[in-house]
PDB file of N, CA and C in Angstrom:
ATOM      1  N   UNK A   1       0.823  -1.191   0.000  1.00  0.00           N
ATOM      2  CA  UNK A   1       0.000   0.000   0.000  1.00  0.00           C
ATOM      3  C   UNK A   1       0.874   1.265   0.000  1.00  0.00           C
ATOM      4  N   UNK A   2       1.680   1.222   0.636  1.00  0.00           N
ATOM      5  CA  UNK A   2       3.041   2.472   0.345  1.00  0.00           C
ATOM      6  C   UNK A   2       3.013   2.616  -0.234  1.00  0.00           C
ATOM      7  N   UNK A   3       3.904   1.267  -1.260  1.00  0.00           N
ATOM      8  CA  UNK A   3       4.314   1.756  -2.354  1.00  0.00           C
ATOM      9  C   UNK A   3       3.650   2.368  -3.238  1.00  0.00           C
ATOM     10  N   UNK A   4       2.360   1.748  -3.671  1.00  0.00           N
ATOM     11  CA  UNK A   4       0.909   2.403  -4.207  1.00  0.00           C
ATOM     12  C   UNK A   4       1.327   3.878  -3.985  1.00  0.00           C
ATOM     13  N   UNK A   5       1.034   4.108  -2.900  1.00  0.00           N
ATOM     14  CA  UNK A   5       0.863   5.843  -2.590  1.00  0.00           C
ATOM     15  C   UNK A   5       1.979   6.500  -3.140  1.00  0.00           C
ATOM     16  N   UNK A   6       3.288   6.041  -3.008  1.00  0.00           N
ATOM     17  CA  UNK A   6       4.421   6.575  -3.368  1.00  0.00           C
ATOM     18  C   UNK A   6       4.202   6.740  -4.757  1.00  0.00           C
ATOM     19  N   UNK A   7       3.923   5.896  -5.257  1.00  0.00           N
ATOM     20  CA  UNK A   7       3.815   5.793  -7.143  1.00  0.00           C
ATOM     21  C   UNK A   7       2.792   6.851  -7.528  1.00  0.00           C
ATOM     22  N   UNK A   8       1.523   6.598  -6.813  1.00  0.00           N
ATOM     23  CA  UNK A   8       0.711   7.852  -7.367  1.00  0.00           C
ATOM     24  C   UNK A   8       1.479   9.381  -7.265  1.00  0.00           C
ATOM     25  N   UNK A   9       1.992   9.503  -5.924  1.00  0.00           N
ATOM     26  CA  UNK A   9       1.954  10.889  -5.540  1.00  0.00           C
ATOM     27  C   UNK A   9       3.151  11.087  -6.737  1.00  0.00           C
ATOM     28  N   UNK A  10       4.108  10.119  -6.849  1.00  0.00           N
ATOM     29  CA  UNK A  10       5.062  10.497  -7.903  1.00  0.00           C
ATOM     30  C   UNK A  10       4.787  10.499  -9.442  1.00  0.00           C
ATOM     31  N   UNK A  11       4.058  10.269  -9.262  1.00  0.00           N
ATOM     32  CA  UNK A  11       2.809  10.412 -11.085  1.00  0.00           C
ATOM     33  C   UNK A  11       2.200  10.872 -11.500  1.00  0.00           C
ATOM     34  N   UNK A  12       1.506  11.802 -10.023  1.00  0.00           N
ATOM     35  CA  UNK A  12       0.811  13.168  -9.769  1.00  0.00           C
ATOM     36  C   UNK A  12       1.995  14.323 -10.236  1.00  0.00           C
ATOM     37  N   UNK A  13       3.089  14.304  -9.011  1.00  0.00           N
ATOM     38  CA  UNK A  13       3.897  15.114  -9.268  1.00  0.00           C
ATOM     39  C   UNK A  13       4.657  15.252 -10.966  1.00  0.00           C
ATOM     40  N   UNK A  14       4.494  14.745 -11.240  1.00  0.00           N
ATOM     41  CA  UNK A  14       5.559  13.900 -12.845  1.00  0.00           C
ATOM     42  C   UNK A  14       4.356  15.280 -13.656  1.00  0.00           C
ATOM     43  N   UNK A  15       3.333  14.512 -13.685  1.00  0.00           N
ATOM     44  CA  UNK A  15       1.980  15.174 -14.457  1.00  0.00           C
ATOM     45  C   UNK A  15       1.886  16.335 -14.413  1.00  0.00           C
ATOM     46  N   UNK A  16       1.931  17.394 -13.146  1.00  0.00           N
ATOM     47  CA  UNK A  16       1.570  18.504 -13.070  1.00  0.00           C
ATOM     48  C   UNK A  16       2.868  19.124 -13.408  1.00  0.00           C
ATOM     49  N   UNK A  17       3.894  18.643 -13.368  1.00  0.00           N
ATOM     50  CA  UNK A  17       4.956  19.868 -13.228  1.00  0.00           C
ATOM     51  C   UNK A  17       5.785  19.549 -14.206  1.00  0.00           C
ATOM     52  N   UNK A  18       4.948  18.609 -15.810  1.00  0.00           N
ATOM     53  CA  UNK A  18       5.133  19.175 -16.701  1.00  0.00           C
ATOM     54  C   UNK A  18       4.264  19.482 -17.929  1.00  0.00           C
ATOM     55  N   UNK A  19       3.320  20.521 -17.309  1.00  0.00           N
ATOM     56  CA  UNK A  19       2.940  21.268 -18.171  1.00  0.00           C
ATOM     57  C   UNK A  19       3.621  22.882 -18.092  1.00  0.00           C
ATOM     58  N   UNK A  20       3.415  23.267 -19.476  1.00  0.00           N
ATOM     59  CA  UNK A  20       4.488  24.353 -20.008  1.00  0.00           C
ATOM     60  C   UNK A  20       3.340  25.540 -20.321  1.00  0.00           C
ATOM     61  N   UNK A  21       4.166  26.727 -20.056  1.00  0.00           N
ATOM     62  CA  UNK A  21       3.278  28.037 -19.416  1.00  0.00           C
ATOM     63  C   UNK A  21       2.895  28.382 -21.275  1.00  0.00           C
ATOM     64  N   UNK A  22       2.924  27.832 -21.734  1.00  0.00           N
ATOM     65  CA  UNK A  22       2.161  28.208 -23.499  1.00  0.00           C
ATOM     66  C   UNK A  22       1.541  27.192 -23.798  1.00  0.00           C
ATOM     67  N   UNK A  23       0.874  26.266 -23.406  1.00  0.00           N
ATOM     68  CA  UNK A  23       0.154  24.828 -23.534  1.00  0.00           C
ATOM     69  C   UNK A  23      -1.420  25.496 -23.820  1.00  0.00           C
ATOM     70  N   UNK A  24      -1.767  26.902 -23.167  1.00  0.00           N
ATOM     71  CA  UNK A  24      -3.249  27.257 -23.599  1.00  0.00           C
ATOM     72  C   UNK A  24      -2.875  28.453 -23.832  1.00  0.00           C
ATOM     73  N   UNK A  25      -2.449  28.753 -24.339  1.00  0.00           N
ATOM     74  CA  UNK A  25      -2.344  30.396 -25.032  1.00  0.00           C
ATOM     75  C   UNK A  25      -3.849  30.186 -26.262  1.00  0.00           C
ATOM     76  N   UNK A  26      -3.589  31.593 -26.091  1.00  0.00           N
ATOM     77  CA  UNK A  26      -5.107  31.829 -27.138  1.00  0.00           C
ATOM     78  C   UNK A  26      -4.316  33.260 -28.401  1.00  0.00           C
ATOM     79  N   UNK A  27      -3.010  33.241 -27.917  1.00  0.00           N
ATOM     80  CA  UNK A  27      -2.658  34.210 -29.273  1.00  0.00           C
ATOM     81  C   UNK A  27      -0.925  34.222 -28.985  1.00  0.00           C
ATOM     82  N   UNK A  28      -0.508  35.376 -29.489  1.00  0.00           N
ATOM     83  CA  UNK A  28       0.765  35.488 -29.260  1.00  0.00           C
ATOM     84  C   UNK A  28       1.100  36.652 -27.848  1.00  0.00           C
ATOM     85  N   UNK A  29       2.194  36.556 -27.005  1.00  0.00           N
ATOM     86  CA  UNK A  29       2.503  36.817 -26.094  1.00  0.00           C
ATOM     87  C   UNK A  29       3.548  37.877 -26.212  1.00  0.00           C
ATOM     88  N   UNK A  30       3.642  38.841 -26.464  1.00  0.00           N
ATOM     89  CA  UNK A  30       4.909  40.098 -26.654  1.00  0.00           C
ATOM     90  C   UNK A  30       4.775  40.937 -25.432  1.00  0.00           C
ATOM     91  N   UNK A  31       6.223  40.904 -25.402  1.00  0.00           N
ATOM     92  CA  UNK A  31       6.935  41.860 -23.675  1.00  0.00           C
ATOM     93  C   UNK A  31       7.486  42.836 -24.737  1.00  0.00           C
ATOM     94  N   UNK A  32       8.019  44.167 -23.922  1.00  0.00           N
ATOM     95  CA  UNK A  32       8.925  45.055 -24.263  1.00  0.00           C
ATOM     96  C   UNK A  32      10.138  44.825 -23.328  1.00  0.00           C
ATOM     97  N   UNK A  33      11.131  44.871 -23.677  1.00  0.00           N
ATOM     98  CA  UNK A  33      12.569  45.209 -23.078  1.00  0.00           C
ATOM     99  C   UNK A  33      12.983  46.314 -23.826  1.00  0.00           C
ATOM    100  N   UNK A  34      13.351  47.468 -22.689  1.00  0.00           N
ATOM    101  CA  UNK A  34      13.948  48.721 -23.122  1.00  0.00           C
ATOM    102  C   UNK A  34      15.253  49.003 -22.991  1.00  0.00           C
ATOM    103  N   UNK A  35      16.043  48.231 -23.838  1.00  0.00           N
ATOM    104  CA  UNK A  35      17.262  48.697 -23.719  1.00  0.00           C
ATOM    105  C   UNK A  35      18.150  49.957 -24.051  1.00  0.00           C
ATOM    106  N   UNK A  36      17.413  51.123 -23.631  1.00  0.00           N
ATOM    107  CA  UNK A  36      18.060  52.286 -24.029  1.00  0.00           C
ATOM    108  C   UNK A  36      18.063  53.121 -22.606  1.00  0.00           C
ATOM    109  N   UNK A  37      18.792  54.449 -22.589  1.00  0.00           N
ATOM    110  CA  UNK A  37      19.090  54.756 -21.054  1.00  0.00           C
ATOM    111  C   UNK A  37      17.779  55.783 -20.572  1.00  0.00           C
ATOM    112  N   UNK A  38      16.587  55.919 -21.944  1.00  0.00           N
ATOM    113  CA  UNK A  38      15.653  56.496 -21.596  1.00  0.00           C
ATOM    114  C   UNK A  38      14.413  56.031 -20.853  1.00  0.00           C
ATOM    115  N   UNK A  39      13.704  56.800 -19.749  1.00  0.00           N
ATOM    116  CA  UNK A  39      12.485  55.928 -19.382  1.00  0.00           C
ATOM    117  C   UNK A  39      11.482  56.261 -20.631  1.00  0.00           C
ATOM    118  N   UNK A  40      10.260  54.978 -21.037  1.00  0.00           N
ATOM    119  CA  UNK A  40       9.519  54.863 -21.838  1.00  0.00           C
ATOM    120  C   UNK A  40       8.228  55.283 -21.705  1.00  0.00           C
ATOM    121  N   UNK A  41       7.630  56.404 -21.844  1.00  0.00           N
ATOM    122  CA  UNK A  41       6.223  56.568 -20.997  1.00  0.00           C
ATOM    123  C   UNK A  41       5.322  55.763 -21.433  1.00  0.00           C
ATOM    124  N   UNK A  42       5.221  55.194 -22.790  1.00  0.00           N
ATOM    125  CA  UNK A  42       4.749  54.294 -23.692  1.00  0.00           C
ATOM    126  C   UNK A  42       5.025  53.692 -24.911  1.00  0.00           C
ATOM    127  N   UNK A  43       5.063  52.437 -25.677  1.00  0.00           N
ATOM    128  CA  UNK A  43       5.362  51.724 -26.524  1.00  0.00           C
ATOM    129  C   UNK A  43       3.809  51.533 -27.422  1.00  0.00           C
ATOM    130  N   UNK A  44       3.943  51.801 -28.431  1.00  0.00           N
ATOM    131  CA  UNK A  44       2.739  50.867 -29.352  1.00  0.00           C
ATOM    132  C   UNK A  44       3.557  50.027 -29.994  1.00  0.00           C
ATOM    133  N   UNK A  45       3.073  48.843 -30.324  1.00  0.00           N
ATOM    134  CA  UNK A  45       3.730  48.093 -30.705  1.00  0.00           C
ATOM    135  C   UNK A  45       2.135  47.354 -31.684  1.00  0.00           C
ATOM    136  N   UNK A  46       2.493  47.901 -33.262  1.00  0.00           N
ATOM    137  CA  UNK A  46       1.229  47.138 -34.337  1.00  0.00           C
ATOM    138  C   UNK A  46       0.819  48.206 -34.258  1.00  0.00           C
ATOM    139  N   UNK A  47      -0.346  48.065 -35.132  1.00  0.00           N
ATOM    140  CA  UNK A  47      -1.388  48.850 -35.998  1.00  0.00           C
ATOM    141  C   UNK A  47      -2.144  49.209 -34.735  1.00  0.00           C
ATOM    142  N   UNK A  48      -2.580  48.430 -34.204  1.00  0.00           N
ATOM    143  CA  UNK A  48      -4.164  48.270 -33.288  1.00  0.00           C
ATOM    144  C   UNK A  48      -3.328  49.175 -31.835  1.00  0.00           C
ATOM    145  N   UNK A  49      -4.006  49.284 -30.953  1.00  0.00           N
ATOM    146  CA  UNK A  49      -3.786  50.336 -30.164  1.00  0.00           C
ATOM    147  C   UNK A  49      -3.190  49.228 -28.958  1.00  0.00           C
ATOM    148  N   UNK A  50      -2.161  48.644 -28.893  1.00  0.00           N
ATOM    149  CA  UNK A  50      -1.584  47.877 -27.927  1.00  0.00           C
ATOM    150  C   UNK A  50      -0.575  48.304 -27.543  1.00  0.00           C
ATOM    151  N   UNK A  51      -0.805  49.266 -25.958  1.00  0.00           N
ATOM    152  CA  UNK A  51       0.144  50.408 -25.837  1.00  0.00           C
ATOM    153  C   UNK A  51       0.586  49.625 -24.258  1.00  0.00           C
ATOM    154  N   UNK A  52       2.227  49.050 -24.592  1.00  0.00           N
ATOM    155  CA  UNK A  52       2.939  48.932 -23.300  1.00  0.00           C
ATOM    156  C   UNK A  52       3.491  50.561 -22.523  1.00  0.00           C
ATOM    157  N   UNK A  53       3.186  50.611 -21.142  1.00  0.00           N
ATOM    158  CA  UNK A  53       3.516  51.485 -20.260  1.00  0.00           C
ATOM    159  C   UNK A  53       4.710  51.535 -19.484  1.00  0.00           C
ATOM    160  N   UNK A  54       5.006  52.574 -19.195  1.00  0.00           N
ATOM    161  CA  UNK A  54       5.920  53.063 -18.064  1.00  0.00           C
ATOM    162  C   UNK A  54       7.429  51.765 -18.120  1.00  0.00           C
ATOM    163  N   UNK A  55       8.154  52.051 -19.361  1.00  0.00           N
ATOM    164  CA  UNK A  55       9.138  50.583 -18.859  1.00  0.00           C
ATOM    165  C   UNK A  55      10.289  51.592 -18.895  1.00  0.00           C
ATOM    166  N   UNK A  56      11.109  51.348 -18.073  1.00  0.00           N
ATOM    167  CA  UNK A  56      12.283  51.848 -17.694  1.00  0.00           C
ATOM    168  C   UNK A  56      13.844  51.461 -18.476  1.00  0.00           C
ATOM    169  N   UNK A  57      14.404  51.915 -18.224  1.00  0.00           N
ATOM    170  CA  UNK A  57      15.489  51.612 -18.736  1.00  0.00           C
ATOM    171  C   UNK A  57      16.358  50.244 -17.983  1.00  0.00           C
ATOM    172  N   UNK A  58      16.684  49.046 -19.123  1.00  0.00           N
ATOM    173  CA  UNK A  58      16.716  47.791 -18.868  1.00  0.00           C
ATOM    174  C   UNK A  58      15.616  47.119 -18.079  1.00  0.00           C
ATOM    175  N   UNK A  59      14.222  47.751 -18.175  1.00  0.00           N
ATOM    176  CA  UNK A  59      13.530  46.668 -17.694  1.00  0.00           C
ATOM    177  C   UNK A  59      12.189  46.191 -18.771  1.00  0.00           C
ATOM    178  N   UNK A  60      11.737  45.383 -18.202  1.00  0.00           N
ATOM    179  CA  UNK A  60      10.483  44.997 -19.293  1.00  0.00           C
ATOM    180  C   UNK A  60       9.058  45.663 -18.776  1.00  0.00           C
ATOM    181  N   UNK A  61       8.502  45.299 -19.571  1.00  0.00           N
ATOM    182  CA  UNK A  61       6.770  45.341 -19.677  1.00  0.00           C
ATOM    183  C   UNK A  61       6.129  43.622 -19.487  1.00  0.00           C
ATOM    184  N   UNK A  62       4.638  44.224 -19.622  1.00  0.00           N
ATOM    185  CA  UNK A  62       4.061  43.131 -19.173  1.00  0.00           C
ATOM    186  C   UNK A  62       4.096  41.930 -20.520  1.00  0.00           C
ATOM    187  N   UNK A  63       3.383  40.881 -20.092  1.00  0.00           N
ATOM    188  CA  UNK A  63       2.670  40.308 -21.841  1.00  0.00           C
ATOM    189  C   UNK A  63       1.290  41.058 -22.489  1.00  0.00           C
ATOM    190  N   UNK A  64       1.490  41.471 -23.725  1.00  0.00           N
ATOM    191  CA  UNK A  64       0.441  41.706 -24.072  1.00  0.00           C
ATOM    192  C   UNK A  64       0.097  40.557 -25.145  1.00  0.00           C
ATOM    193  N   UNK A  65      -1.175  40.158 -24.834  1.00  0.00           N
ATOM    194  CA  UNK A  65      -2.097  39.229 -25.685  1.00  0.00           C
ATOM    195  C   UNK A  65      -1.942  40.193 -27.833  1.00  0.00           C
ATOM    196  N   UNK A  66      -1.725  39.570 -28.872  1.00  0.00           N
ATOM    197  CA  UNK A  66      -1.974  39.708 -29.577  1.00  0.00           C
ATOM    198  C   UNK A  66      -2.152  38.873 -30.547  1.00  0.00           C
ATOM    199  N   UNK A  67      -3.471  38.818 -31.619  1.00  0.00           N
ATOM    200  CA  UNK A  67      -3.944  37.769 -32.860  1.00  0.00           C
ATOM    201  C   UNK A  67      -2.780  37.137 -33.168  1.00  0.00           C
ATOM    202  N   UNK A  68      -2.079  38.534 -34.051  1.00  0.00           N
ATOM    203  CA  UNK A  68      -1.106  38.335 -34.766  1.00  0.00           C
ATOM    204  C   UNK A  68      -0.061  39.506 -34.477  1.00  0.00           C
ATOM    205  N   UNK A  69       1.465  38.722 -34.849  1.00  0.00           N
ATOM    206  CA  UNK A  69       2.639  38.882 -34.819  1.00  0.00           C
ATOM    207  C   UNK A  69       3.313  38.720 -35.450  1.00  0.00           C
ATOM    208  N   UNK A  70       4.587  39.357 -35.855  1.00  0.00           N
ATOM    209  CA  UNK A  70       5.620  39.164 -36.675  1.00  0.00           C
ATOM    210  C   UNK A  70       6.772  39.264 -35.851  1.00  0.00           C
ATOM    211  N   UNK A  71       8.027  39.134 -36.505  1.00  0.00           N
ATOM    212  CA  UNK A  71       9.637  39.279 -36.211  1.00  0.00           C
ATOM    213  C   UNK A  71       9.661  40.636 -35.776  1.00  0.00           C
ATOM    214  N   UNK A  72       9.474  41.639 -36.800  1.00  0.00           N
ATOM    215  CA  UNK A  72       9.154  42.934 -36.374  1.00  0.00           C
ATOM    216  C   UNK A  72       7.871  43.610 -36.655  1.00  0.00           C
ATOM    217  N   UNK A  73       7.382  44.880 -36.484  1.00  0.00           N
ATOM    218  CA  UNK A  73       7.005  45.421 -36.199  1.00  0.00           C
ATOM    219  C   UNK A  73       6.347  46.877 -36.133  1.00  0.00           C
ATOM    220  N   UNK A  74       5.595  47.577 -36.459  1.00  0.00           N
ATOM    221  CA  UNK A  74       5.352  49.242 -35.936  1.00  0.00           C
ATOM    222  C   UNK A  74       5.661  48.789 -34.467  1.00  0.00           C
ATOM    223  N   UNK A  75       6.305  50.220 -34.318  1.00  0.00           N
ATOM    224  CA  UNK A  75       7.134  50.572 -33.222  1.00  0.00           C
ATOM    225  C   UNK A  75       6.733  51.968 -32.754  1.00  0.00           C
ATOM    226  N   UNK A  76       5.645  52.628 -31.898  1.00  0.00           N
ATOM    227  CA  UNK A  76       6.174  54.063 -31.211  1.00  0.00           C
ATOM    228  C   UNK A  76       6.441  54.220 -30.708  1.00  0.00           C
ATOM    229  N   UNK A  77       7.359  55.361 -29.620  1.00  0.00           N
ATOM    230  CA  UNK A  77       7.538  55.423 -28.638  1.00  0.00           C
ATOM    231  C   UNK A  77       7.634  56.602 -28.205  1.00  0.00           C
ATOM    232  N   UNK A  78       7.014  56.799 -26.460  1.00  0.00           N
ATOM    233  CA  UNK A  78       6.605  58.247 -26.423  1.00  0.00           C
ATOM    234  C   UNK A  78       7.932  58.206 -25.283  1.00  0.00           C
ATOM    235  N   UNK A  79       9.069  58.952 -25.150  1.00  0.00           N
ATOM    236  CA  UNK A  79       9.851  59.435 -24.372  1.00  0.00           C
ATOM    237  C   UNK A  79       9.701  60.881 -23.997  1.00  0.00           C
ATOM    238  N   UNK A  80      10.686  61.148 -22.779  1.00  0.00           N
ATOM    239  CA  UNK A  80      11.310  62.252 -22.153  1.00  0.00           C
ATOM    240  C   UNK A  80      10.374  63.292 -23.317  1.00  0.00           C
ATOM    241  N   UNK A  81       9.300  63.249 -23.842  1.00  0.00           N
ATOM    242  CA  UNK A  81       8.381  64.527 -24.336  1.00  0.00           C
ATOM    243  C   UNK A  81       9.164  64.588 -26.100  1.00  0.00           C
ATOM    244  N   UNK A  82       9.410  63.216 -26.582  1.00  0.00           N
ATOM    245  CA  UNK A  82      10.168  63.137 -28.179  1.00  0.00           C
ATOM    246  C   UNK A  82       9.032  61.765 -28.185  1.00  0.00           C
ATOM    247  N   UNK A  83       8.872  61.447 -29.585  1.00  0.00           N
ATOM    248  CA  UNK A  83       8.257  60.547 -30.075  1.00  0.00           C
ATOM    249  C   UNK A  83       9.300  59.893 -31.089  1.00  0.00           C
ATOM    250  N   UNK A  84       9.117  58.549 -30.943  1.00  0.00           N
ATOM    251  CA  UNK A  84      10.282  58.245 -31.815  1.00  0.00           C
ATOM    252  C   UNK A  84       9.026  56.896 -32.746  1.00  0.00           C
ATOM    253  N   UNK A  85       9.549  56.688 -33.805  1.00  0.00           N
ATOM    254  CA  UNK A  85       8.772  55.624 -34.469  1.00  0.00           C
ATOM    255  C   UNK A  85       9.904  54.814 -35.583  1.00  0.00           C
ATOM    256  N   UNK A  86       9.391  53.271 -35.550  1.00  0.00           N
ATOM    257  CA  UNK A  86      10.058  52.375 -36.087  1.00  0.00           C
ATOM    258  C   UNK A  86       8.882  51.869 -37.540  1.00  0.00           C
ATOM    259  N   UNK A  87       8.501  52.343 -38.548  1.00  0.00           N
ATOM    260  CA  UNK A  87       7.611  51.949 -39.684  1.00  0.00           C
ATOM    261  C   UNK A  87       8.344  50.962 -40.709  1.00  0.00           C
ATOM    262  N   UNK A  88       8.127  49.716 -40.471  1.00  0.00           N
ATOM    263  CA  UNK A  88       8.370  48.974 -41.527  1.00  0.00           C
ATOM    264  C   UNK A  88       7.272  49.178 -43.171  1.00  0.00           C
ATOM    265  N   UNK A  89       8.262  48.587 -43.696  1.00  0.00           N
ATOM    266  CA  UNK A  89       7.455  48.995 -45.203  1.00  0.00           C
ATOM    267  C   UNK A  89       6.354  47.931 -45.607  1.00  0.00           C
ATOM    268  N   UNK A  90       6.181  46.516 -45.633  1.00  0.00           N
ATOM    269  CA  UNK A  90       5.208  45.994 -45.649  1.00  0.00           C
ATOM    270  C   UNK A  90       5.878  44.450 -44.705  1.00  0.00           C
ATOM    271  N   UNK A  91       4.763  43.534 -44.714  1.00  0.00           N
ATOM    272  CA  UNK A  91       4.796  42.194 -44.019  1.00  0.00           C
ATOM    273  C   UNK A  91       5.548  41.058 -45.229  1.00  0.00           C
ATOM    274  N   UNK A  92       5.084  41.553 -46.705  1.00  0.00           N
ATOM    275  CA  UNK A  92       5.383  40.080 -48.052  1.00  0.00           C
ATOM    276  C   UNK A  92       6.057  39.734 -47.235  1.00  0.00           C
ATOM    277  N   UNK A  93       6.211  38.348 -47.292  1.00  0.00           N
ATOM    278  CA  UNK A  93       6.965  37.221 -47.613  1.00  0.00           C
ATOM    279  C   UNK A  93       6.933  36.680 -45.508  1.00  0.00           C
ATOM    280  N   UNK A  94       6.368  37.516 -44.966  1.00  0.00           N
ATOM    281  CA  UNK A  94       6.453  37.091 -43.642  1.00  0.00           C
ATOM    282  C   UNK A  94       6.066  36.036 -43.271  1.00  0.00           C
ATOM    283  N   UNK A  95       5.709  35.567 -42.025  1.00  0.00           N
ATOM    284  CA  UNK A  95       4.817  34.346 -41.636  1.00  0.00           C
ATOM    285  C   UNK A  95       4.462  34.583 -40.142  1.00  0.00           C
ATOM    286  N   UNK A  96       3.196  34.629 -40.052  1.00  0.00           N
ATOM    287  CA  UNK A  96       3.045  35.708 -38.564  1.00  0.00           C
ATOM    288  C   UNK A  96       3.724  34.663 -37.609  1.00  0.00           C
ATOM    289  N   UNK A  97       4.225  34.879 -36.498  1.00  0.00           N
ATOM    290  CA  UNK A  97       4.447  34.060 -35.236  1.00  0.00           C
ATOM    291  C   UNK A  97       3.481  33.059 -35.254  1.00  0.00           C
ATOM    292  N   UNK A  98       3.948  31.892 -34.401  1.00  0.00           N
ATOM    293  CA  UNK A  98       2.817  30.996 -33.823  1.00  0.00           C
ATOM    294  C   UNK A  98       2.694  31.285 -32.400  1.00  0.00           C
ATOM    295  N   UNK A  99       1.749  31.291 -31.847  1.00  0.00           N
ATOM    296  CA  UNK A  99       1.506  31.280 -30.353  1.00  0.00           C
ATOM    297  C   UNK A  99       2.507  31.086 -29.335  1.00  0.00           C
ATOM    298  N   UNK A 100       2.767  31.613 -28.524  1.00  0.00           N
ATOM    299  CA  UNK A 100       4.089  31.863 -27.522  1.00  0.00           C
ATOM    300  C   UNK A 100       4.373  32.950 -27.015  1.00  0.00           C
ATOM    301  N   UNK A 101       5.541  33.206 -26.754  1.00  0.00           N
ATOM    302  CA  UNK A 101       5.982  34.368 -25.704  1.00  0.00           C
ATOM    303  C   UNK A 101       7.100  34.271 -26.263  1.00  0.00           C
ATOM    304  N   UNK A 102       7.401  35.886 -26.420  1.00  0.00           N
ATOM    305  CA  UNK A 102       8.393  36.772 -27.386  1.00  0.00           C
ATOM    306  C   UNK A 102       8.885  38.301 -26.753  1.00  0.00           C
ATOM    307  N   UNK A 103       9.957  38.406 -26.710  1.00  0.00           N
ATOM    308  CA  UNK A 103      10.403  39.992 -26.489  1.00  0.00           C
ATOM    309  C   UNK A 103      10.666  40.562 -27.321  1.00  0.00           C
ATOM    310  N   UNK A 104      10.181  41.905 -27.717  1.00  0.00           N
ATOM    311  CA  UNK A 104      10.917  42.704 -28.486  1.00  0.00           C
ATOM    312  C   UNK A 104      11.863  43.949 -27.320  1.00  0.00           C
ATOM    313  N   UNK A 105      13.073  43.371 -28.038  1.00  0.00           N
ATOM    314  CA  UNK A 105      14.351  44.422 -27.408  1.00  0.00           C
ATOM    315  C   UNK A 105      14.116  46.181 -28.054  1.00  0.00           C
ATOM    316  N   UNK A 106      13.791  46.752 -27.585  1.00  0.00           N
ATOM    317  CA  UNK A 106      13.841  48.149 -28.260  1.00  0.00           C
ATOM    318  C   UNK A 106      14.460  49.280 -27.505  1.00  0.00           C
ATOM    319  N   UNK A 107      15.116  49.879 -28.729  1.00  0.00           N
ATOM    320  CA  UNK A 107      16.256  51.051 -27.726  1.00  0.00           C
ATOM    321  C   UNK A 107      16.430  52.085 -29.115  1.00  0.00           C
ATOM    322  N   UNK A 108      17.091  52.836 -28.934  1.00  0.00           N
ATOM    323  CA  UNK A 108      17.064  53.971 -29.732  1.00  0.00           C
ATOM    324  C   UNK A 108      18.755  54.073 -30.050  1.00  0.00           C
ATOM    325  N   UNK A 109      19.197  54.749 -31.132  1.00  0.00           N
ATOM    326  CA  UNK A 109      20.583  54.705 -31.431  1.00  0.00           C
ATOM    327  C   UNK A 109      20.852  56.138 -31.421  1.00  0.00           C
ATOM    328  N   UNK A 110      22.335  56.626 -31.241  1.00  0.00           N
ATOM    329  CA  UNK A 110      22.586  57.609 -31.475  1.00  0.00           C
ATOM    330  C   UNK A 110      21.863  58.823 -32.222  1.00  0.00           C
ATOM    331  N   UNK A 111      21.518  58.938 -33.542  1.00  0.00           N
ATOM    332  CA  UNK A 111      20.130  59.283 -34.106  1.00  0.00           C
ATOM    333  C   UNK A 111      19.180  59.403 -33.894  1.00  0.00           C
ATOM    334  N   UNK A 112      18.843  58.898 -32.856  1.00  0.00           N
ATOM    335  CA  UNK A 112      16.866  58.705 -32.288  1.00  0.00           C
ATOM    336  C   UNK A 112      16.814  57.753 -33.120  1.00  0.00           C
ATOM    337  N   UNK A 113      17.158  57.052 -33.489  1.00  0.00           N
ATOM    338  CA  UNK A 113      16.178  55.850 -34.630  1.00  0.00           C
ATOM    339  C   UNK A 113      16.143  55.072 -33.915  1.00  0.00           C
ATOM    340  N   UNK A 114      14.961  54.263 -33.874  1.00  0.00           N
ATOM    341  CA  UNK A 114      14.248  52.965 -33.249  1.00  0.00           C
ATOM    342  C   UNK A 114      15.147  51.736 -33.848  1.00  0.00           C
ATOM    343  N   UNK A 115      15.405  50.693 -32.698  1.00  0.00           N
ATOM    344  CA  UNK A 115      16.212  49.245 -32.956  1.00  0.00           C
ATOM    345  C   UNK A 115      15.412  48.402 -32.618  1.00  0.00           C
ATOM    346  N   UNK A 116      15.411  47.468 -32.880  1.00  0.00           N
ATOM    347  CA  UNK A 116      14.323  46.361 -32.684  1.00  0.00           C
ATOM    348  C   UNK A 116      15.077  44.929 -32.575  1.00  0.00           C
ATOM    349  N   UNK A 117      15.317  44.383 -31.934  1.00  0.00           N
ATOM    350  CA  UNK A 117      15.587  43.055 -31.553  1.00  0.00           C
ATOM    351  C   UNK A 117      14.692  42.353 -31.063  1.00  0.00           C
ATOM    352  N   UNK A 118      14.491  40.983 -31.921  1.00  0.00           N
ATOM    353  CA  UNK A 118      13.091  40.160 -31.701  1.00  0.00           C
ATOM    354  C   UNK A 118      14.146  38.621 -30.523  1.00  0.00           C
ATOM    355  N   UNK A 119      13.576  38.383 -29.414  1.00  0.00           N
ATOM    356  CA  UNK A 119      14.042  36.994 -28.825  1.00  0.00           C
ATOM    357  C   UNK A 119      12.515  36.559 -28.395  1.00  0.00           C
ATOM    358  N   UNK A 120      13.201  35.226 -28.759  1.00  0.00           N
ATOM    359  CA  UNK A 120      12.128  34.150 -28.567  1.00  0.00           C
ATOM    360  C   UNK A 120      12.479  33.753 -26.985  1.00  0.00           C
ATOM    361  N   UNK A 121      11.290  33.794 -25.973  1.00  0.00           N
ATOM    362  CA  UNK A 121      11.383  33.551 -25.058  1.00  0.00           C
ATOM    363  C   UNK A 121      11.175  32.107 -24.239  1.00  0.00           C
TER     364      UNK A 121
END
């Protein structure tokens, strides 16, 4: 009878602790990381109005839920009272993300121009 118990509880444990934190996603998962030395008062990130807040310099944002995703991106960003924007020219030949959790790295270069680094999380 131990052993019984031992086997379940270890088959229980086995079971639950491996399921993986994207097993029910219902879209794609995008963070901001701000790697630039400015604080961010806000990020849009896409067409549609999906506006990450307040991220600081080297830190992230939350997940935001979105349909669809790509590698990159529209990019705004409202800083220190400057607006900076990243406009790609079209999507051809893309293939949107599949469901998961993704960072986009964004920081600004010497220029003000928007950088975009996509990691798969």
């Amino acid at each position: 009878m131990k052993r019984f118990l031992i086997l379940t509880f270890s088959v229980f444990v086995f079971v639950v602790g491996c399921t993986d934190r994207d097993d029910e996603l219902n879209g794609v998962q995008i963070r901001v990381k701000n790697v630039s030395a400015l604080q961010y008062d806000s990020i849009q990130v896409g067409g549609v109005e999906m506006v990450h807040t307040n991220v600081g310099p080297d830190s992230y944002s939350d997940y935001l839920e979105y349909e669809t995703a790509y590698t990159y991106d529209y990019i705004s960003i409202s800083a220190e009272g400057g607006t900076y924007v990243l406009q790609p020219i079209d999507f051809v030949g893309e293939t949107p993300l599949p469901f998961g959790y993704y960072t986009y790295e964004i920081g600004l270069d010497a220029e003000g121009n928007v950088t975009l680094d996509f990691v798969v999380d």
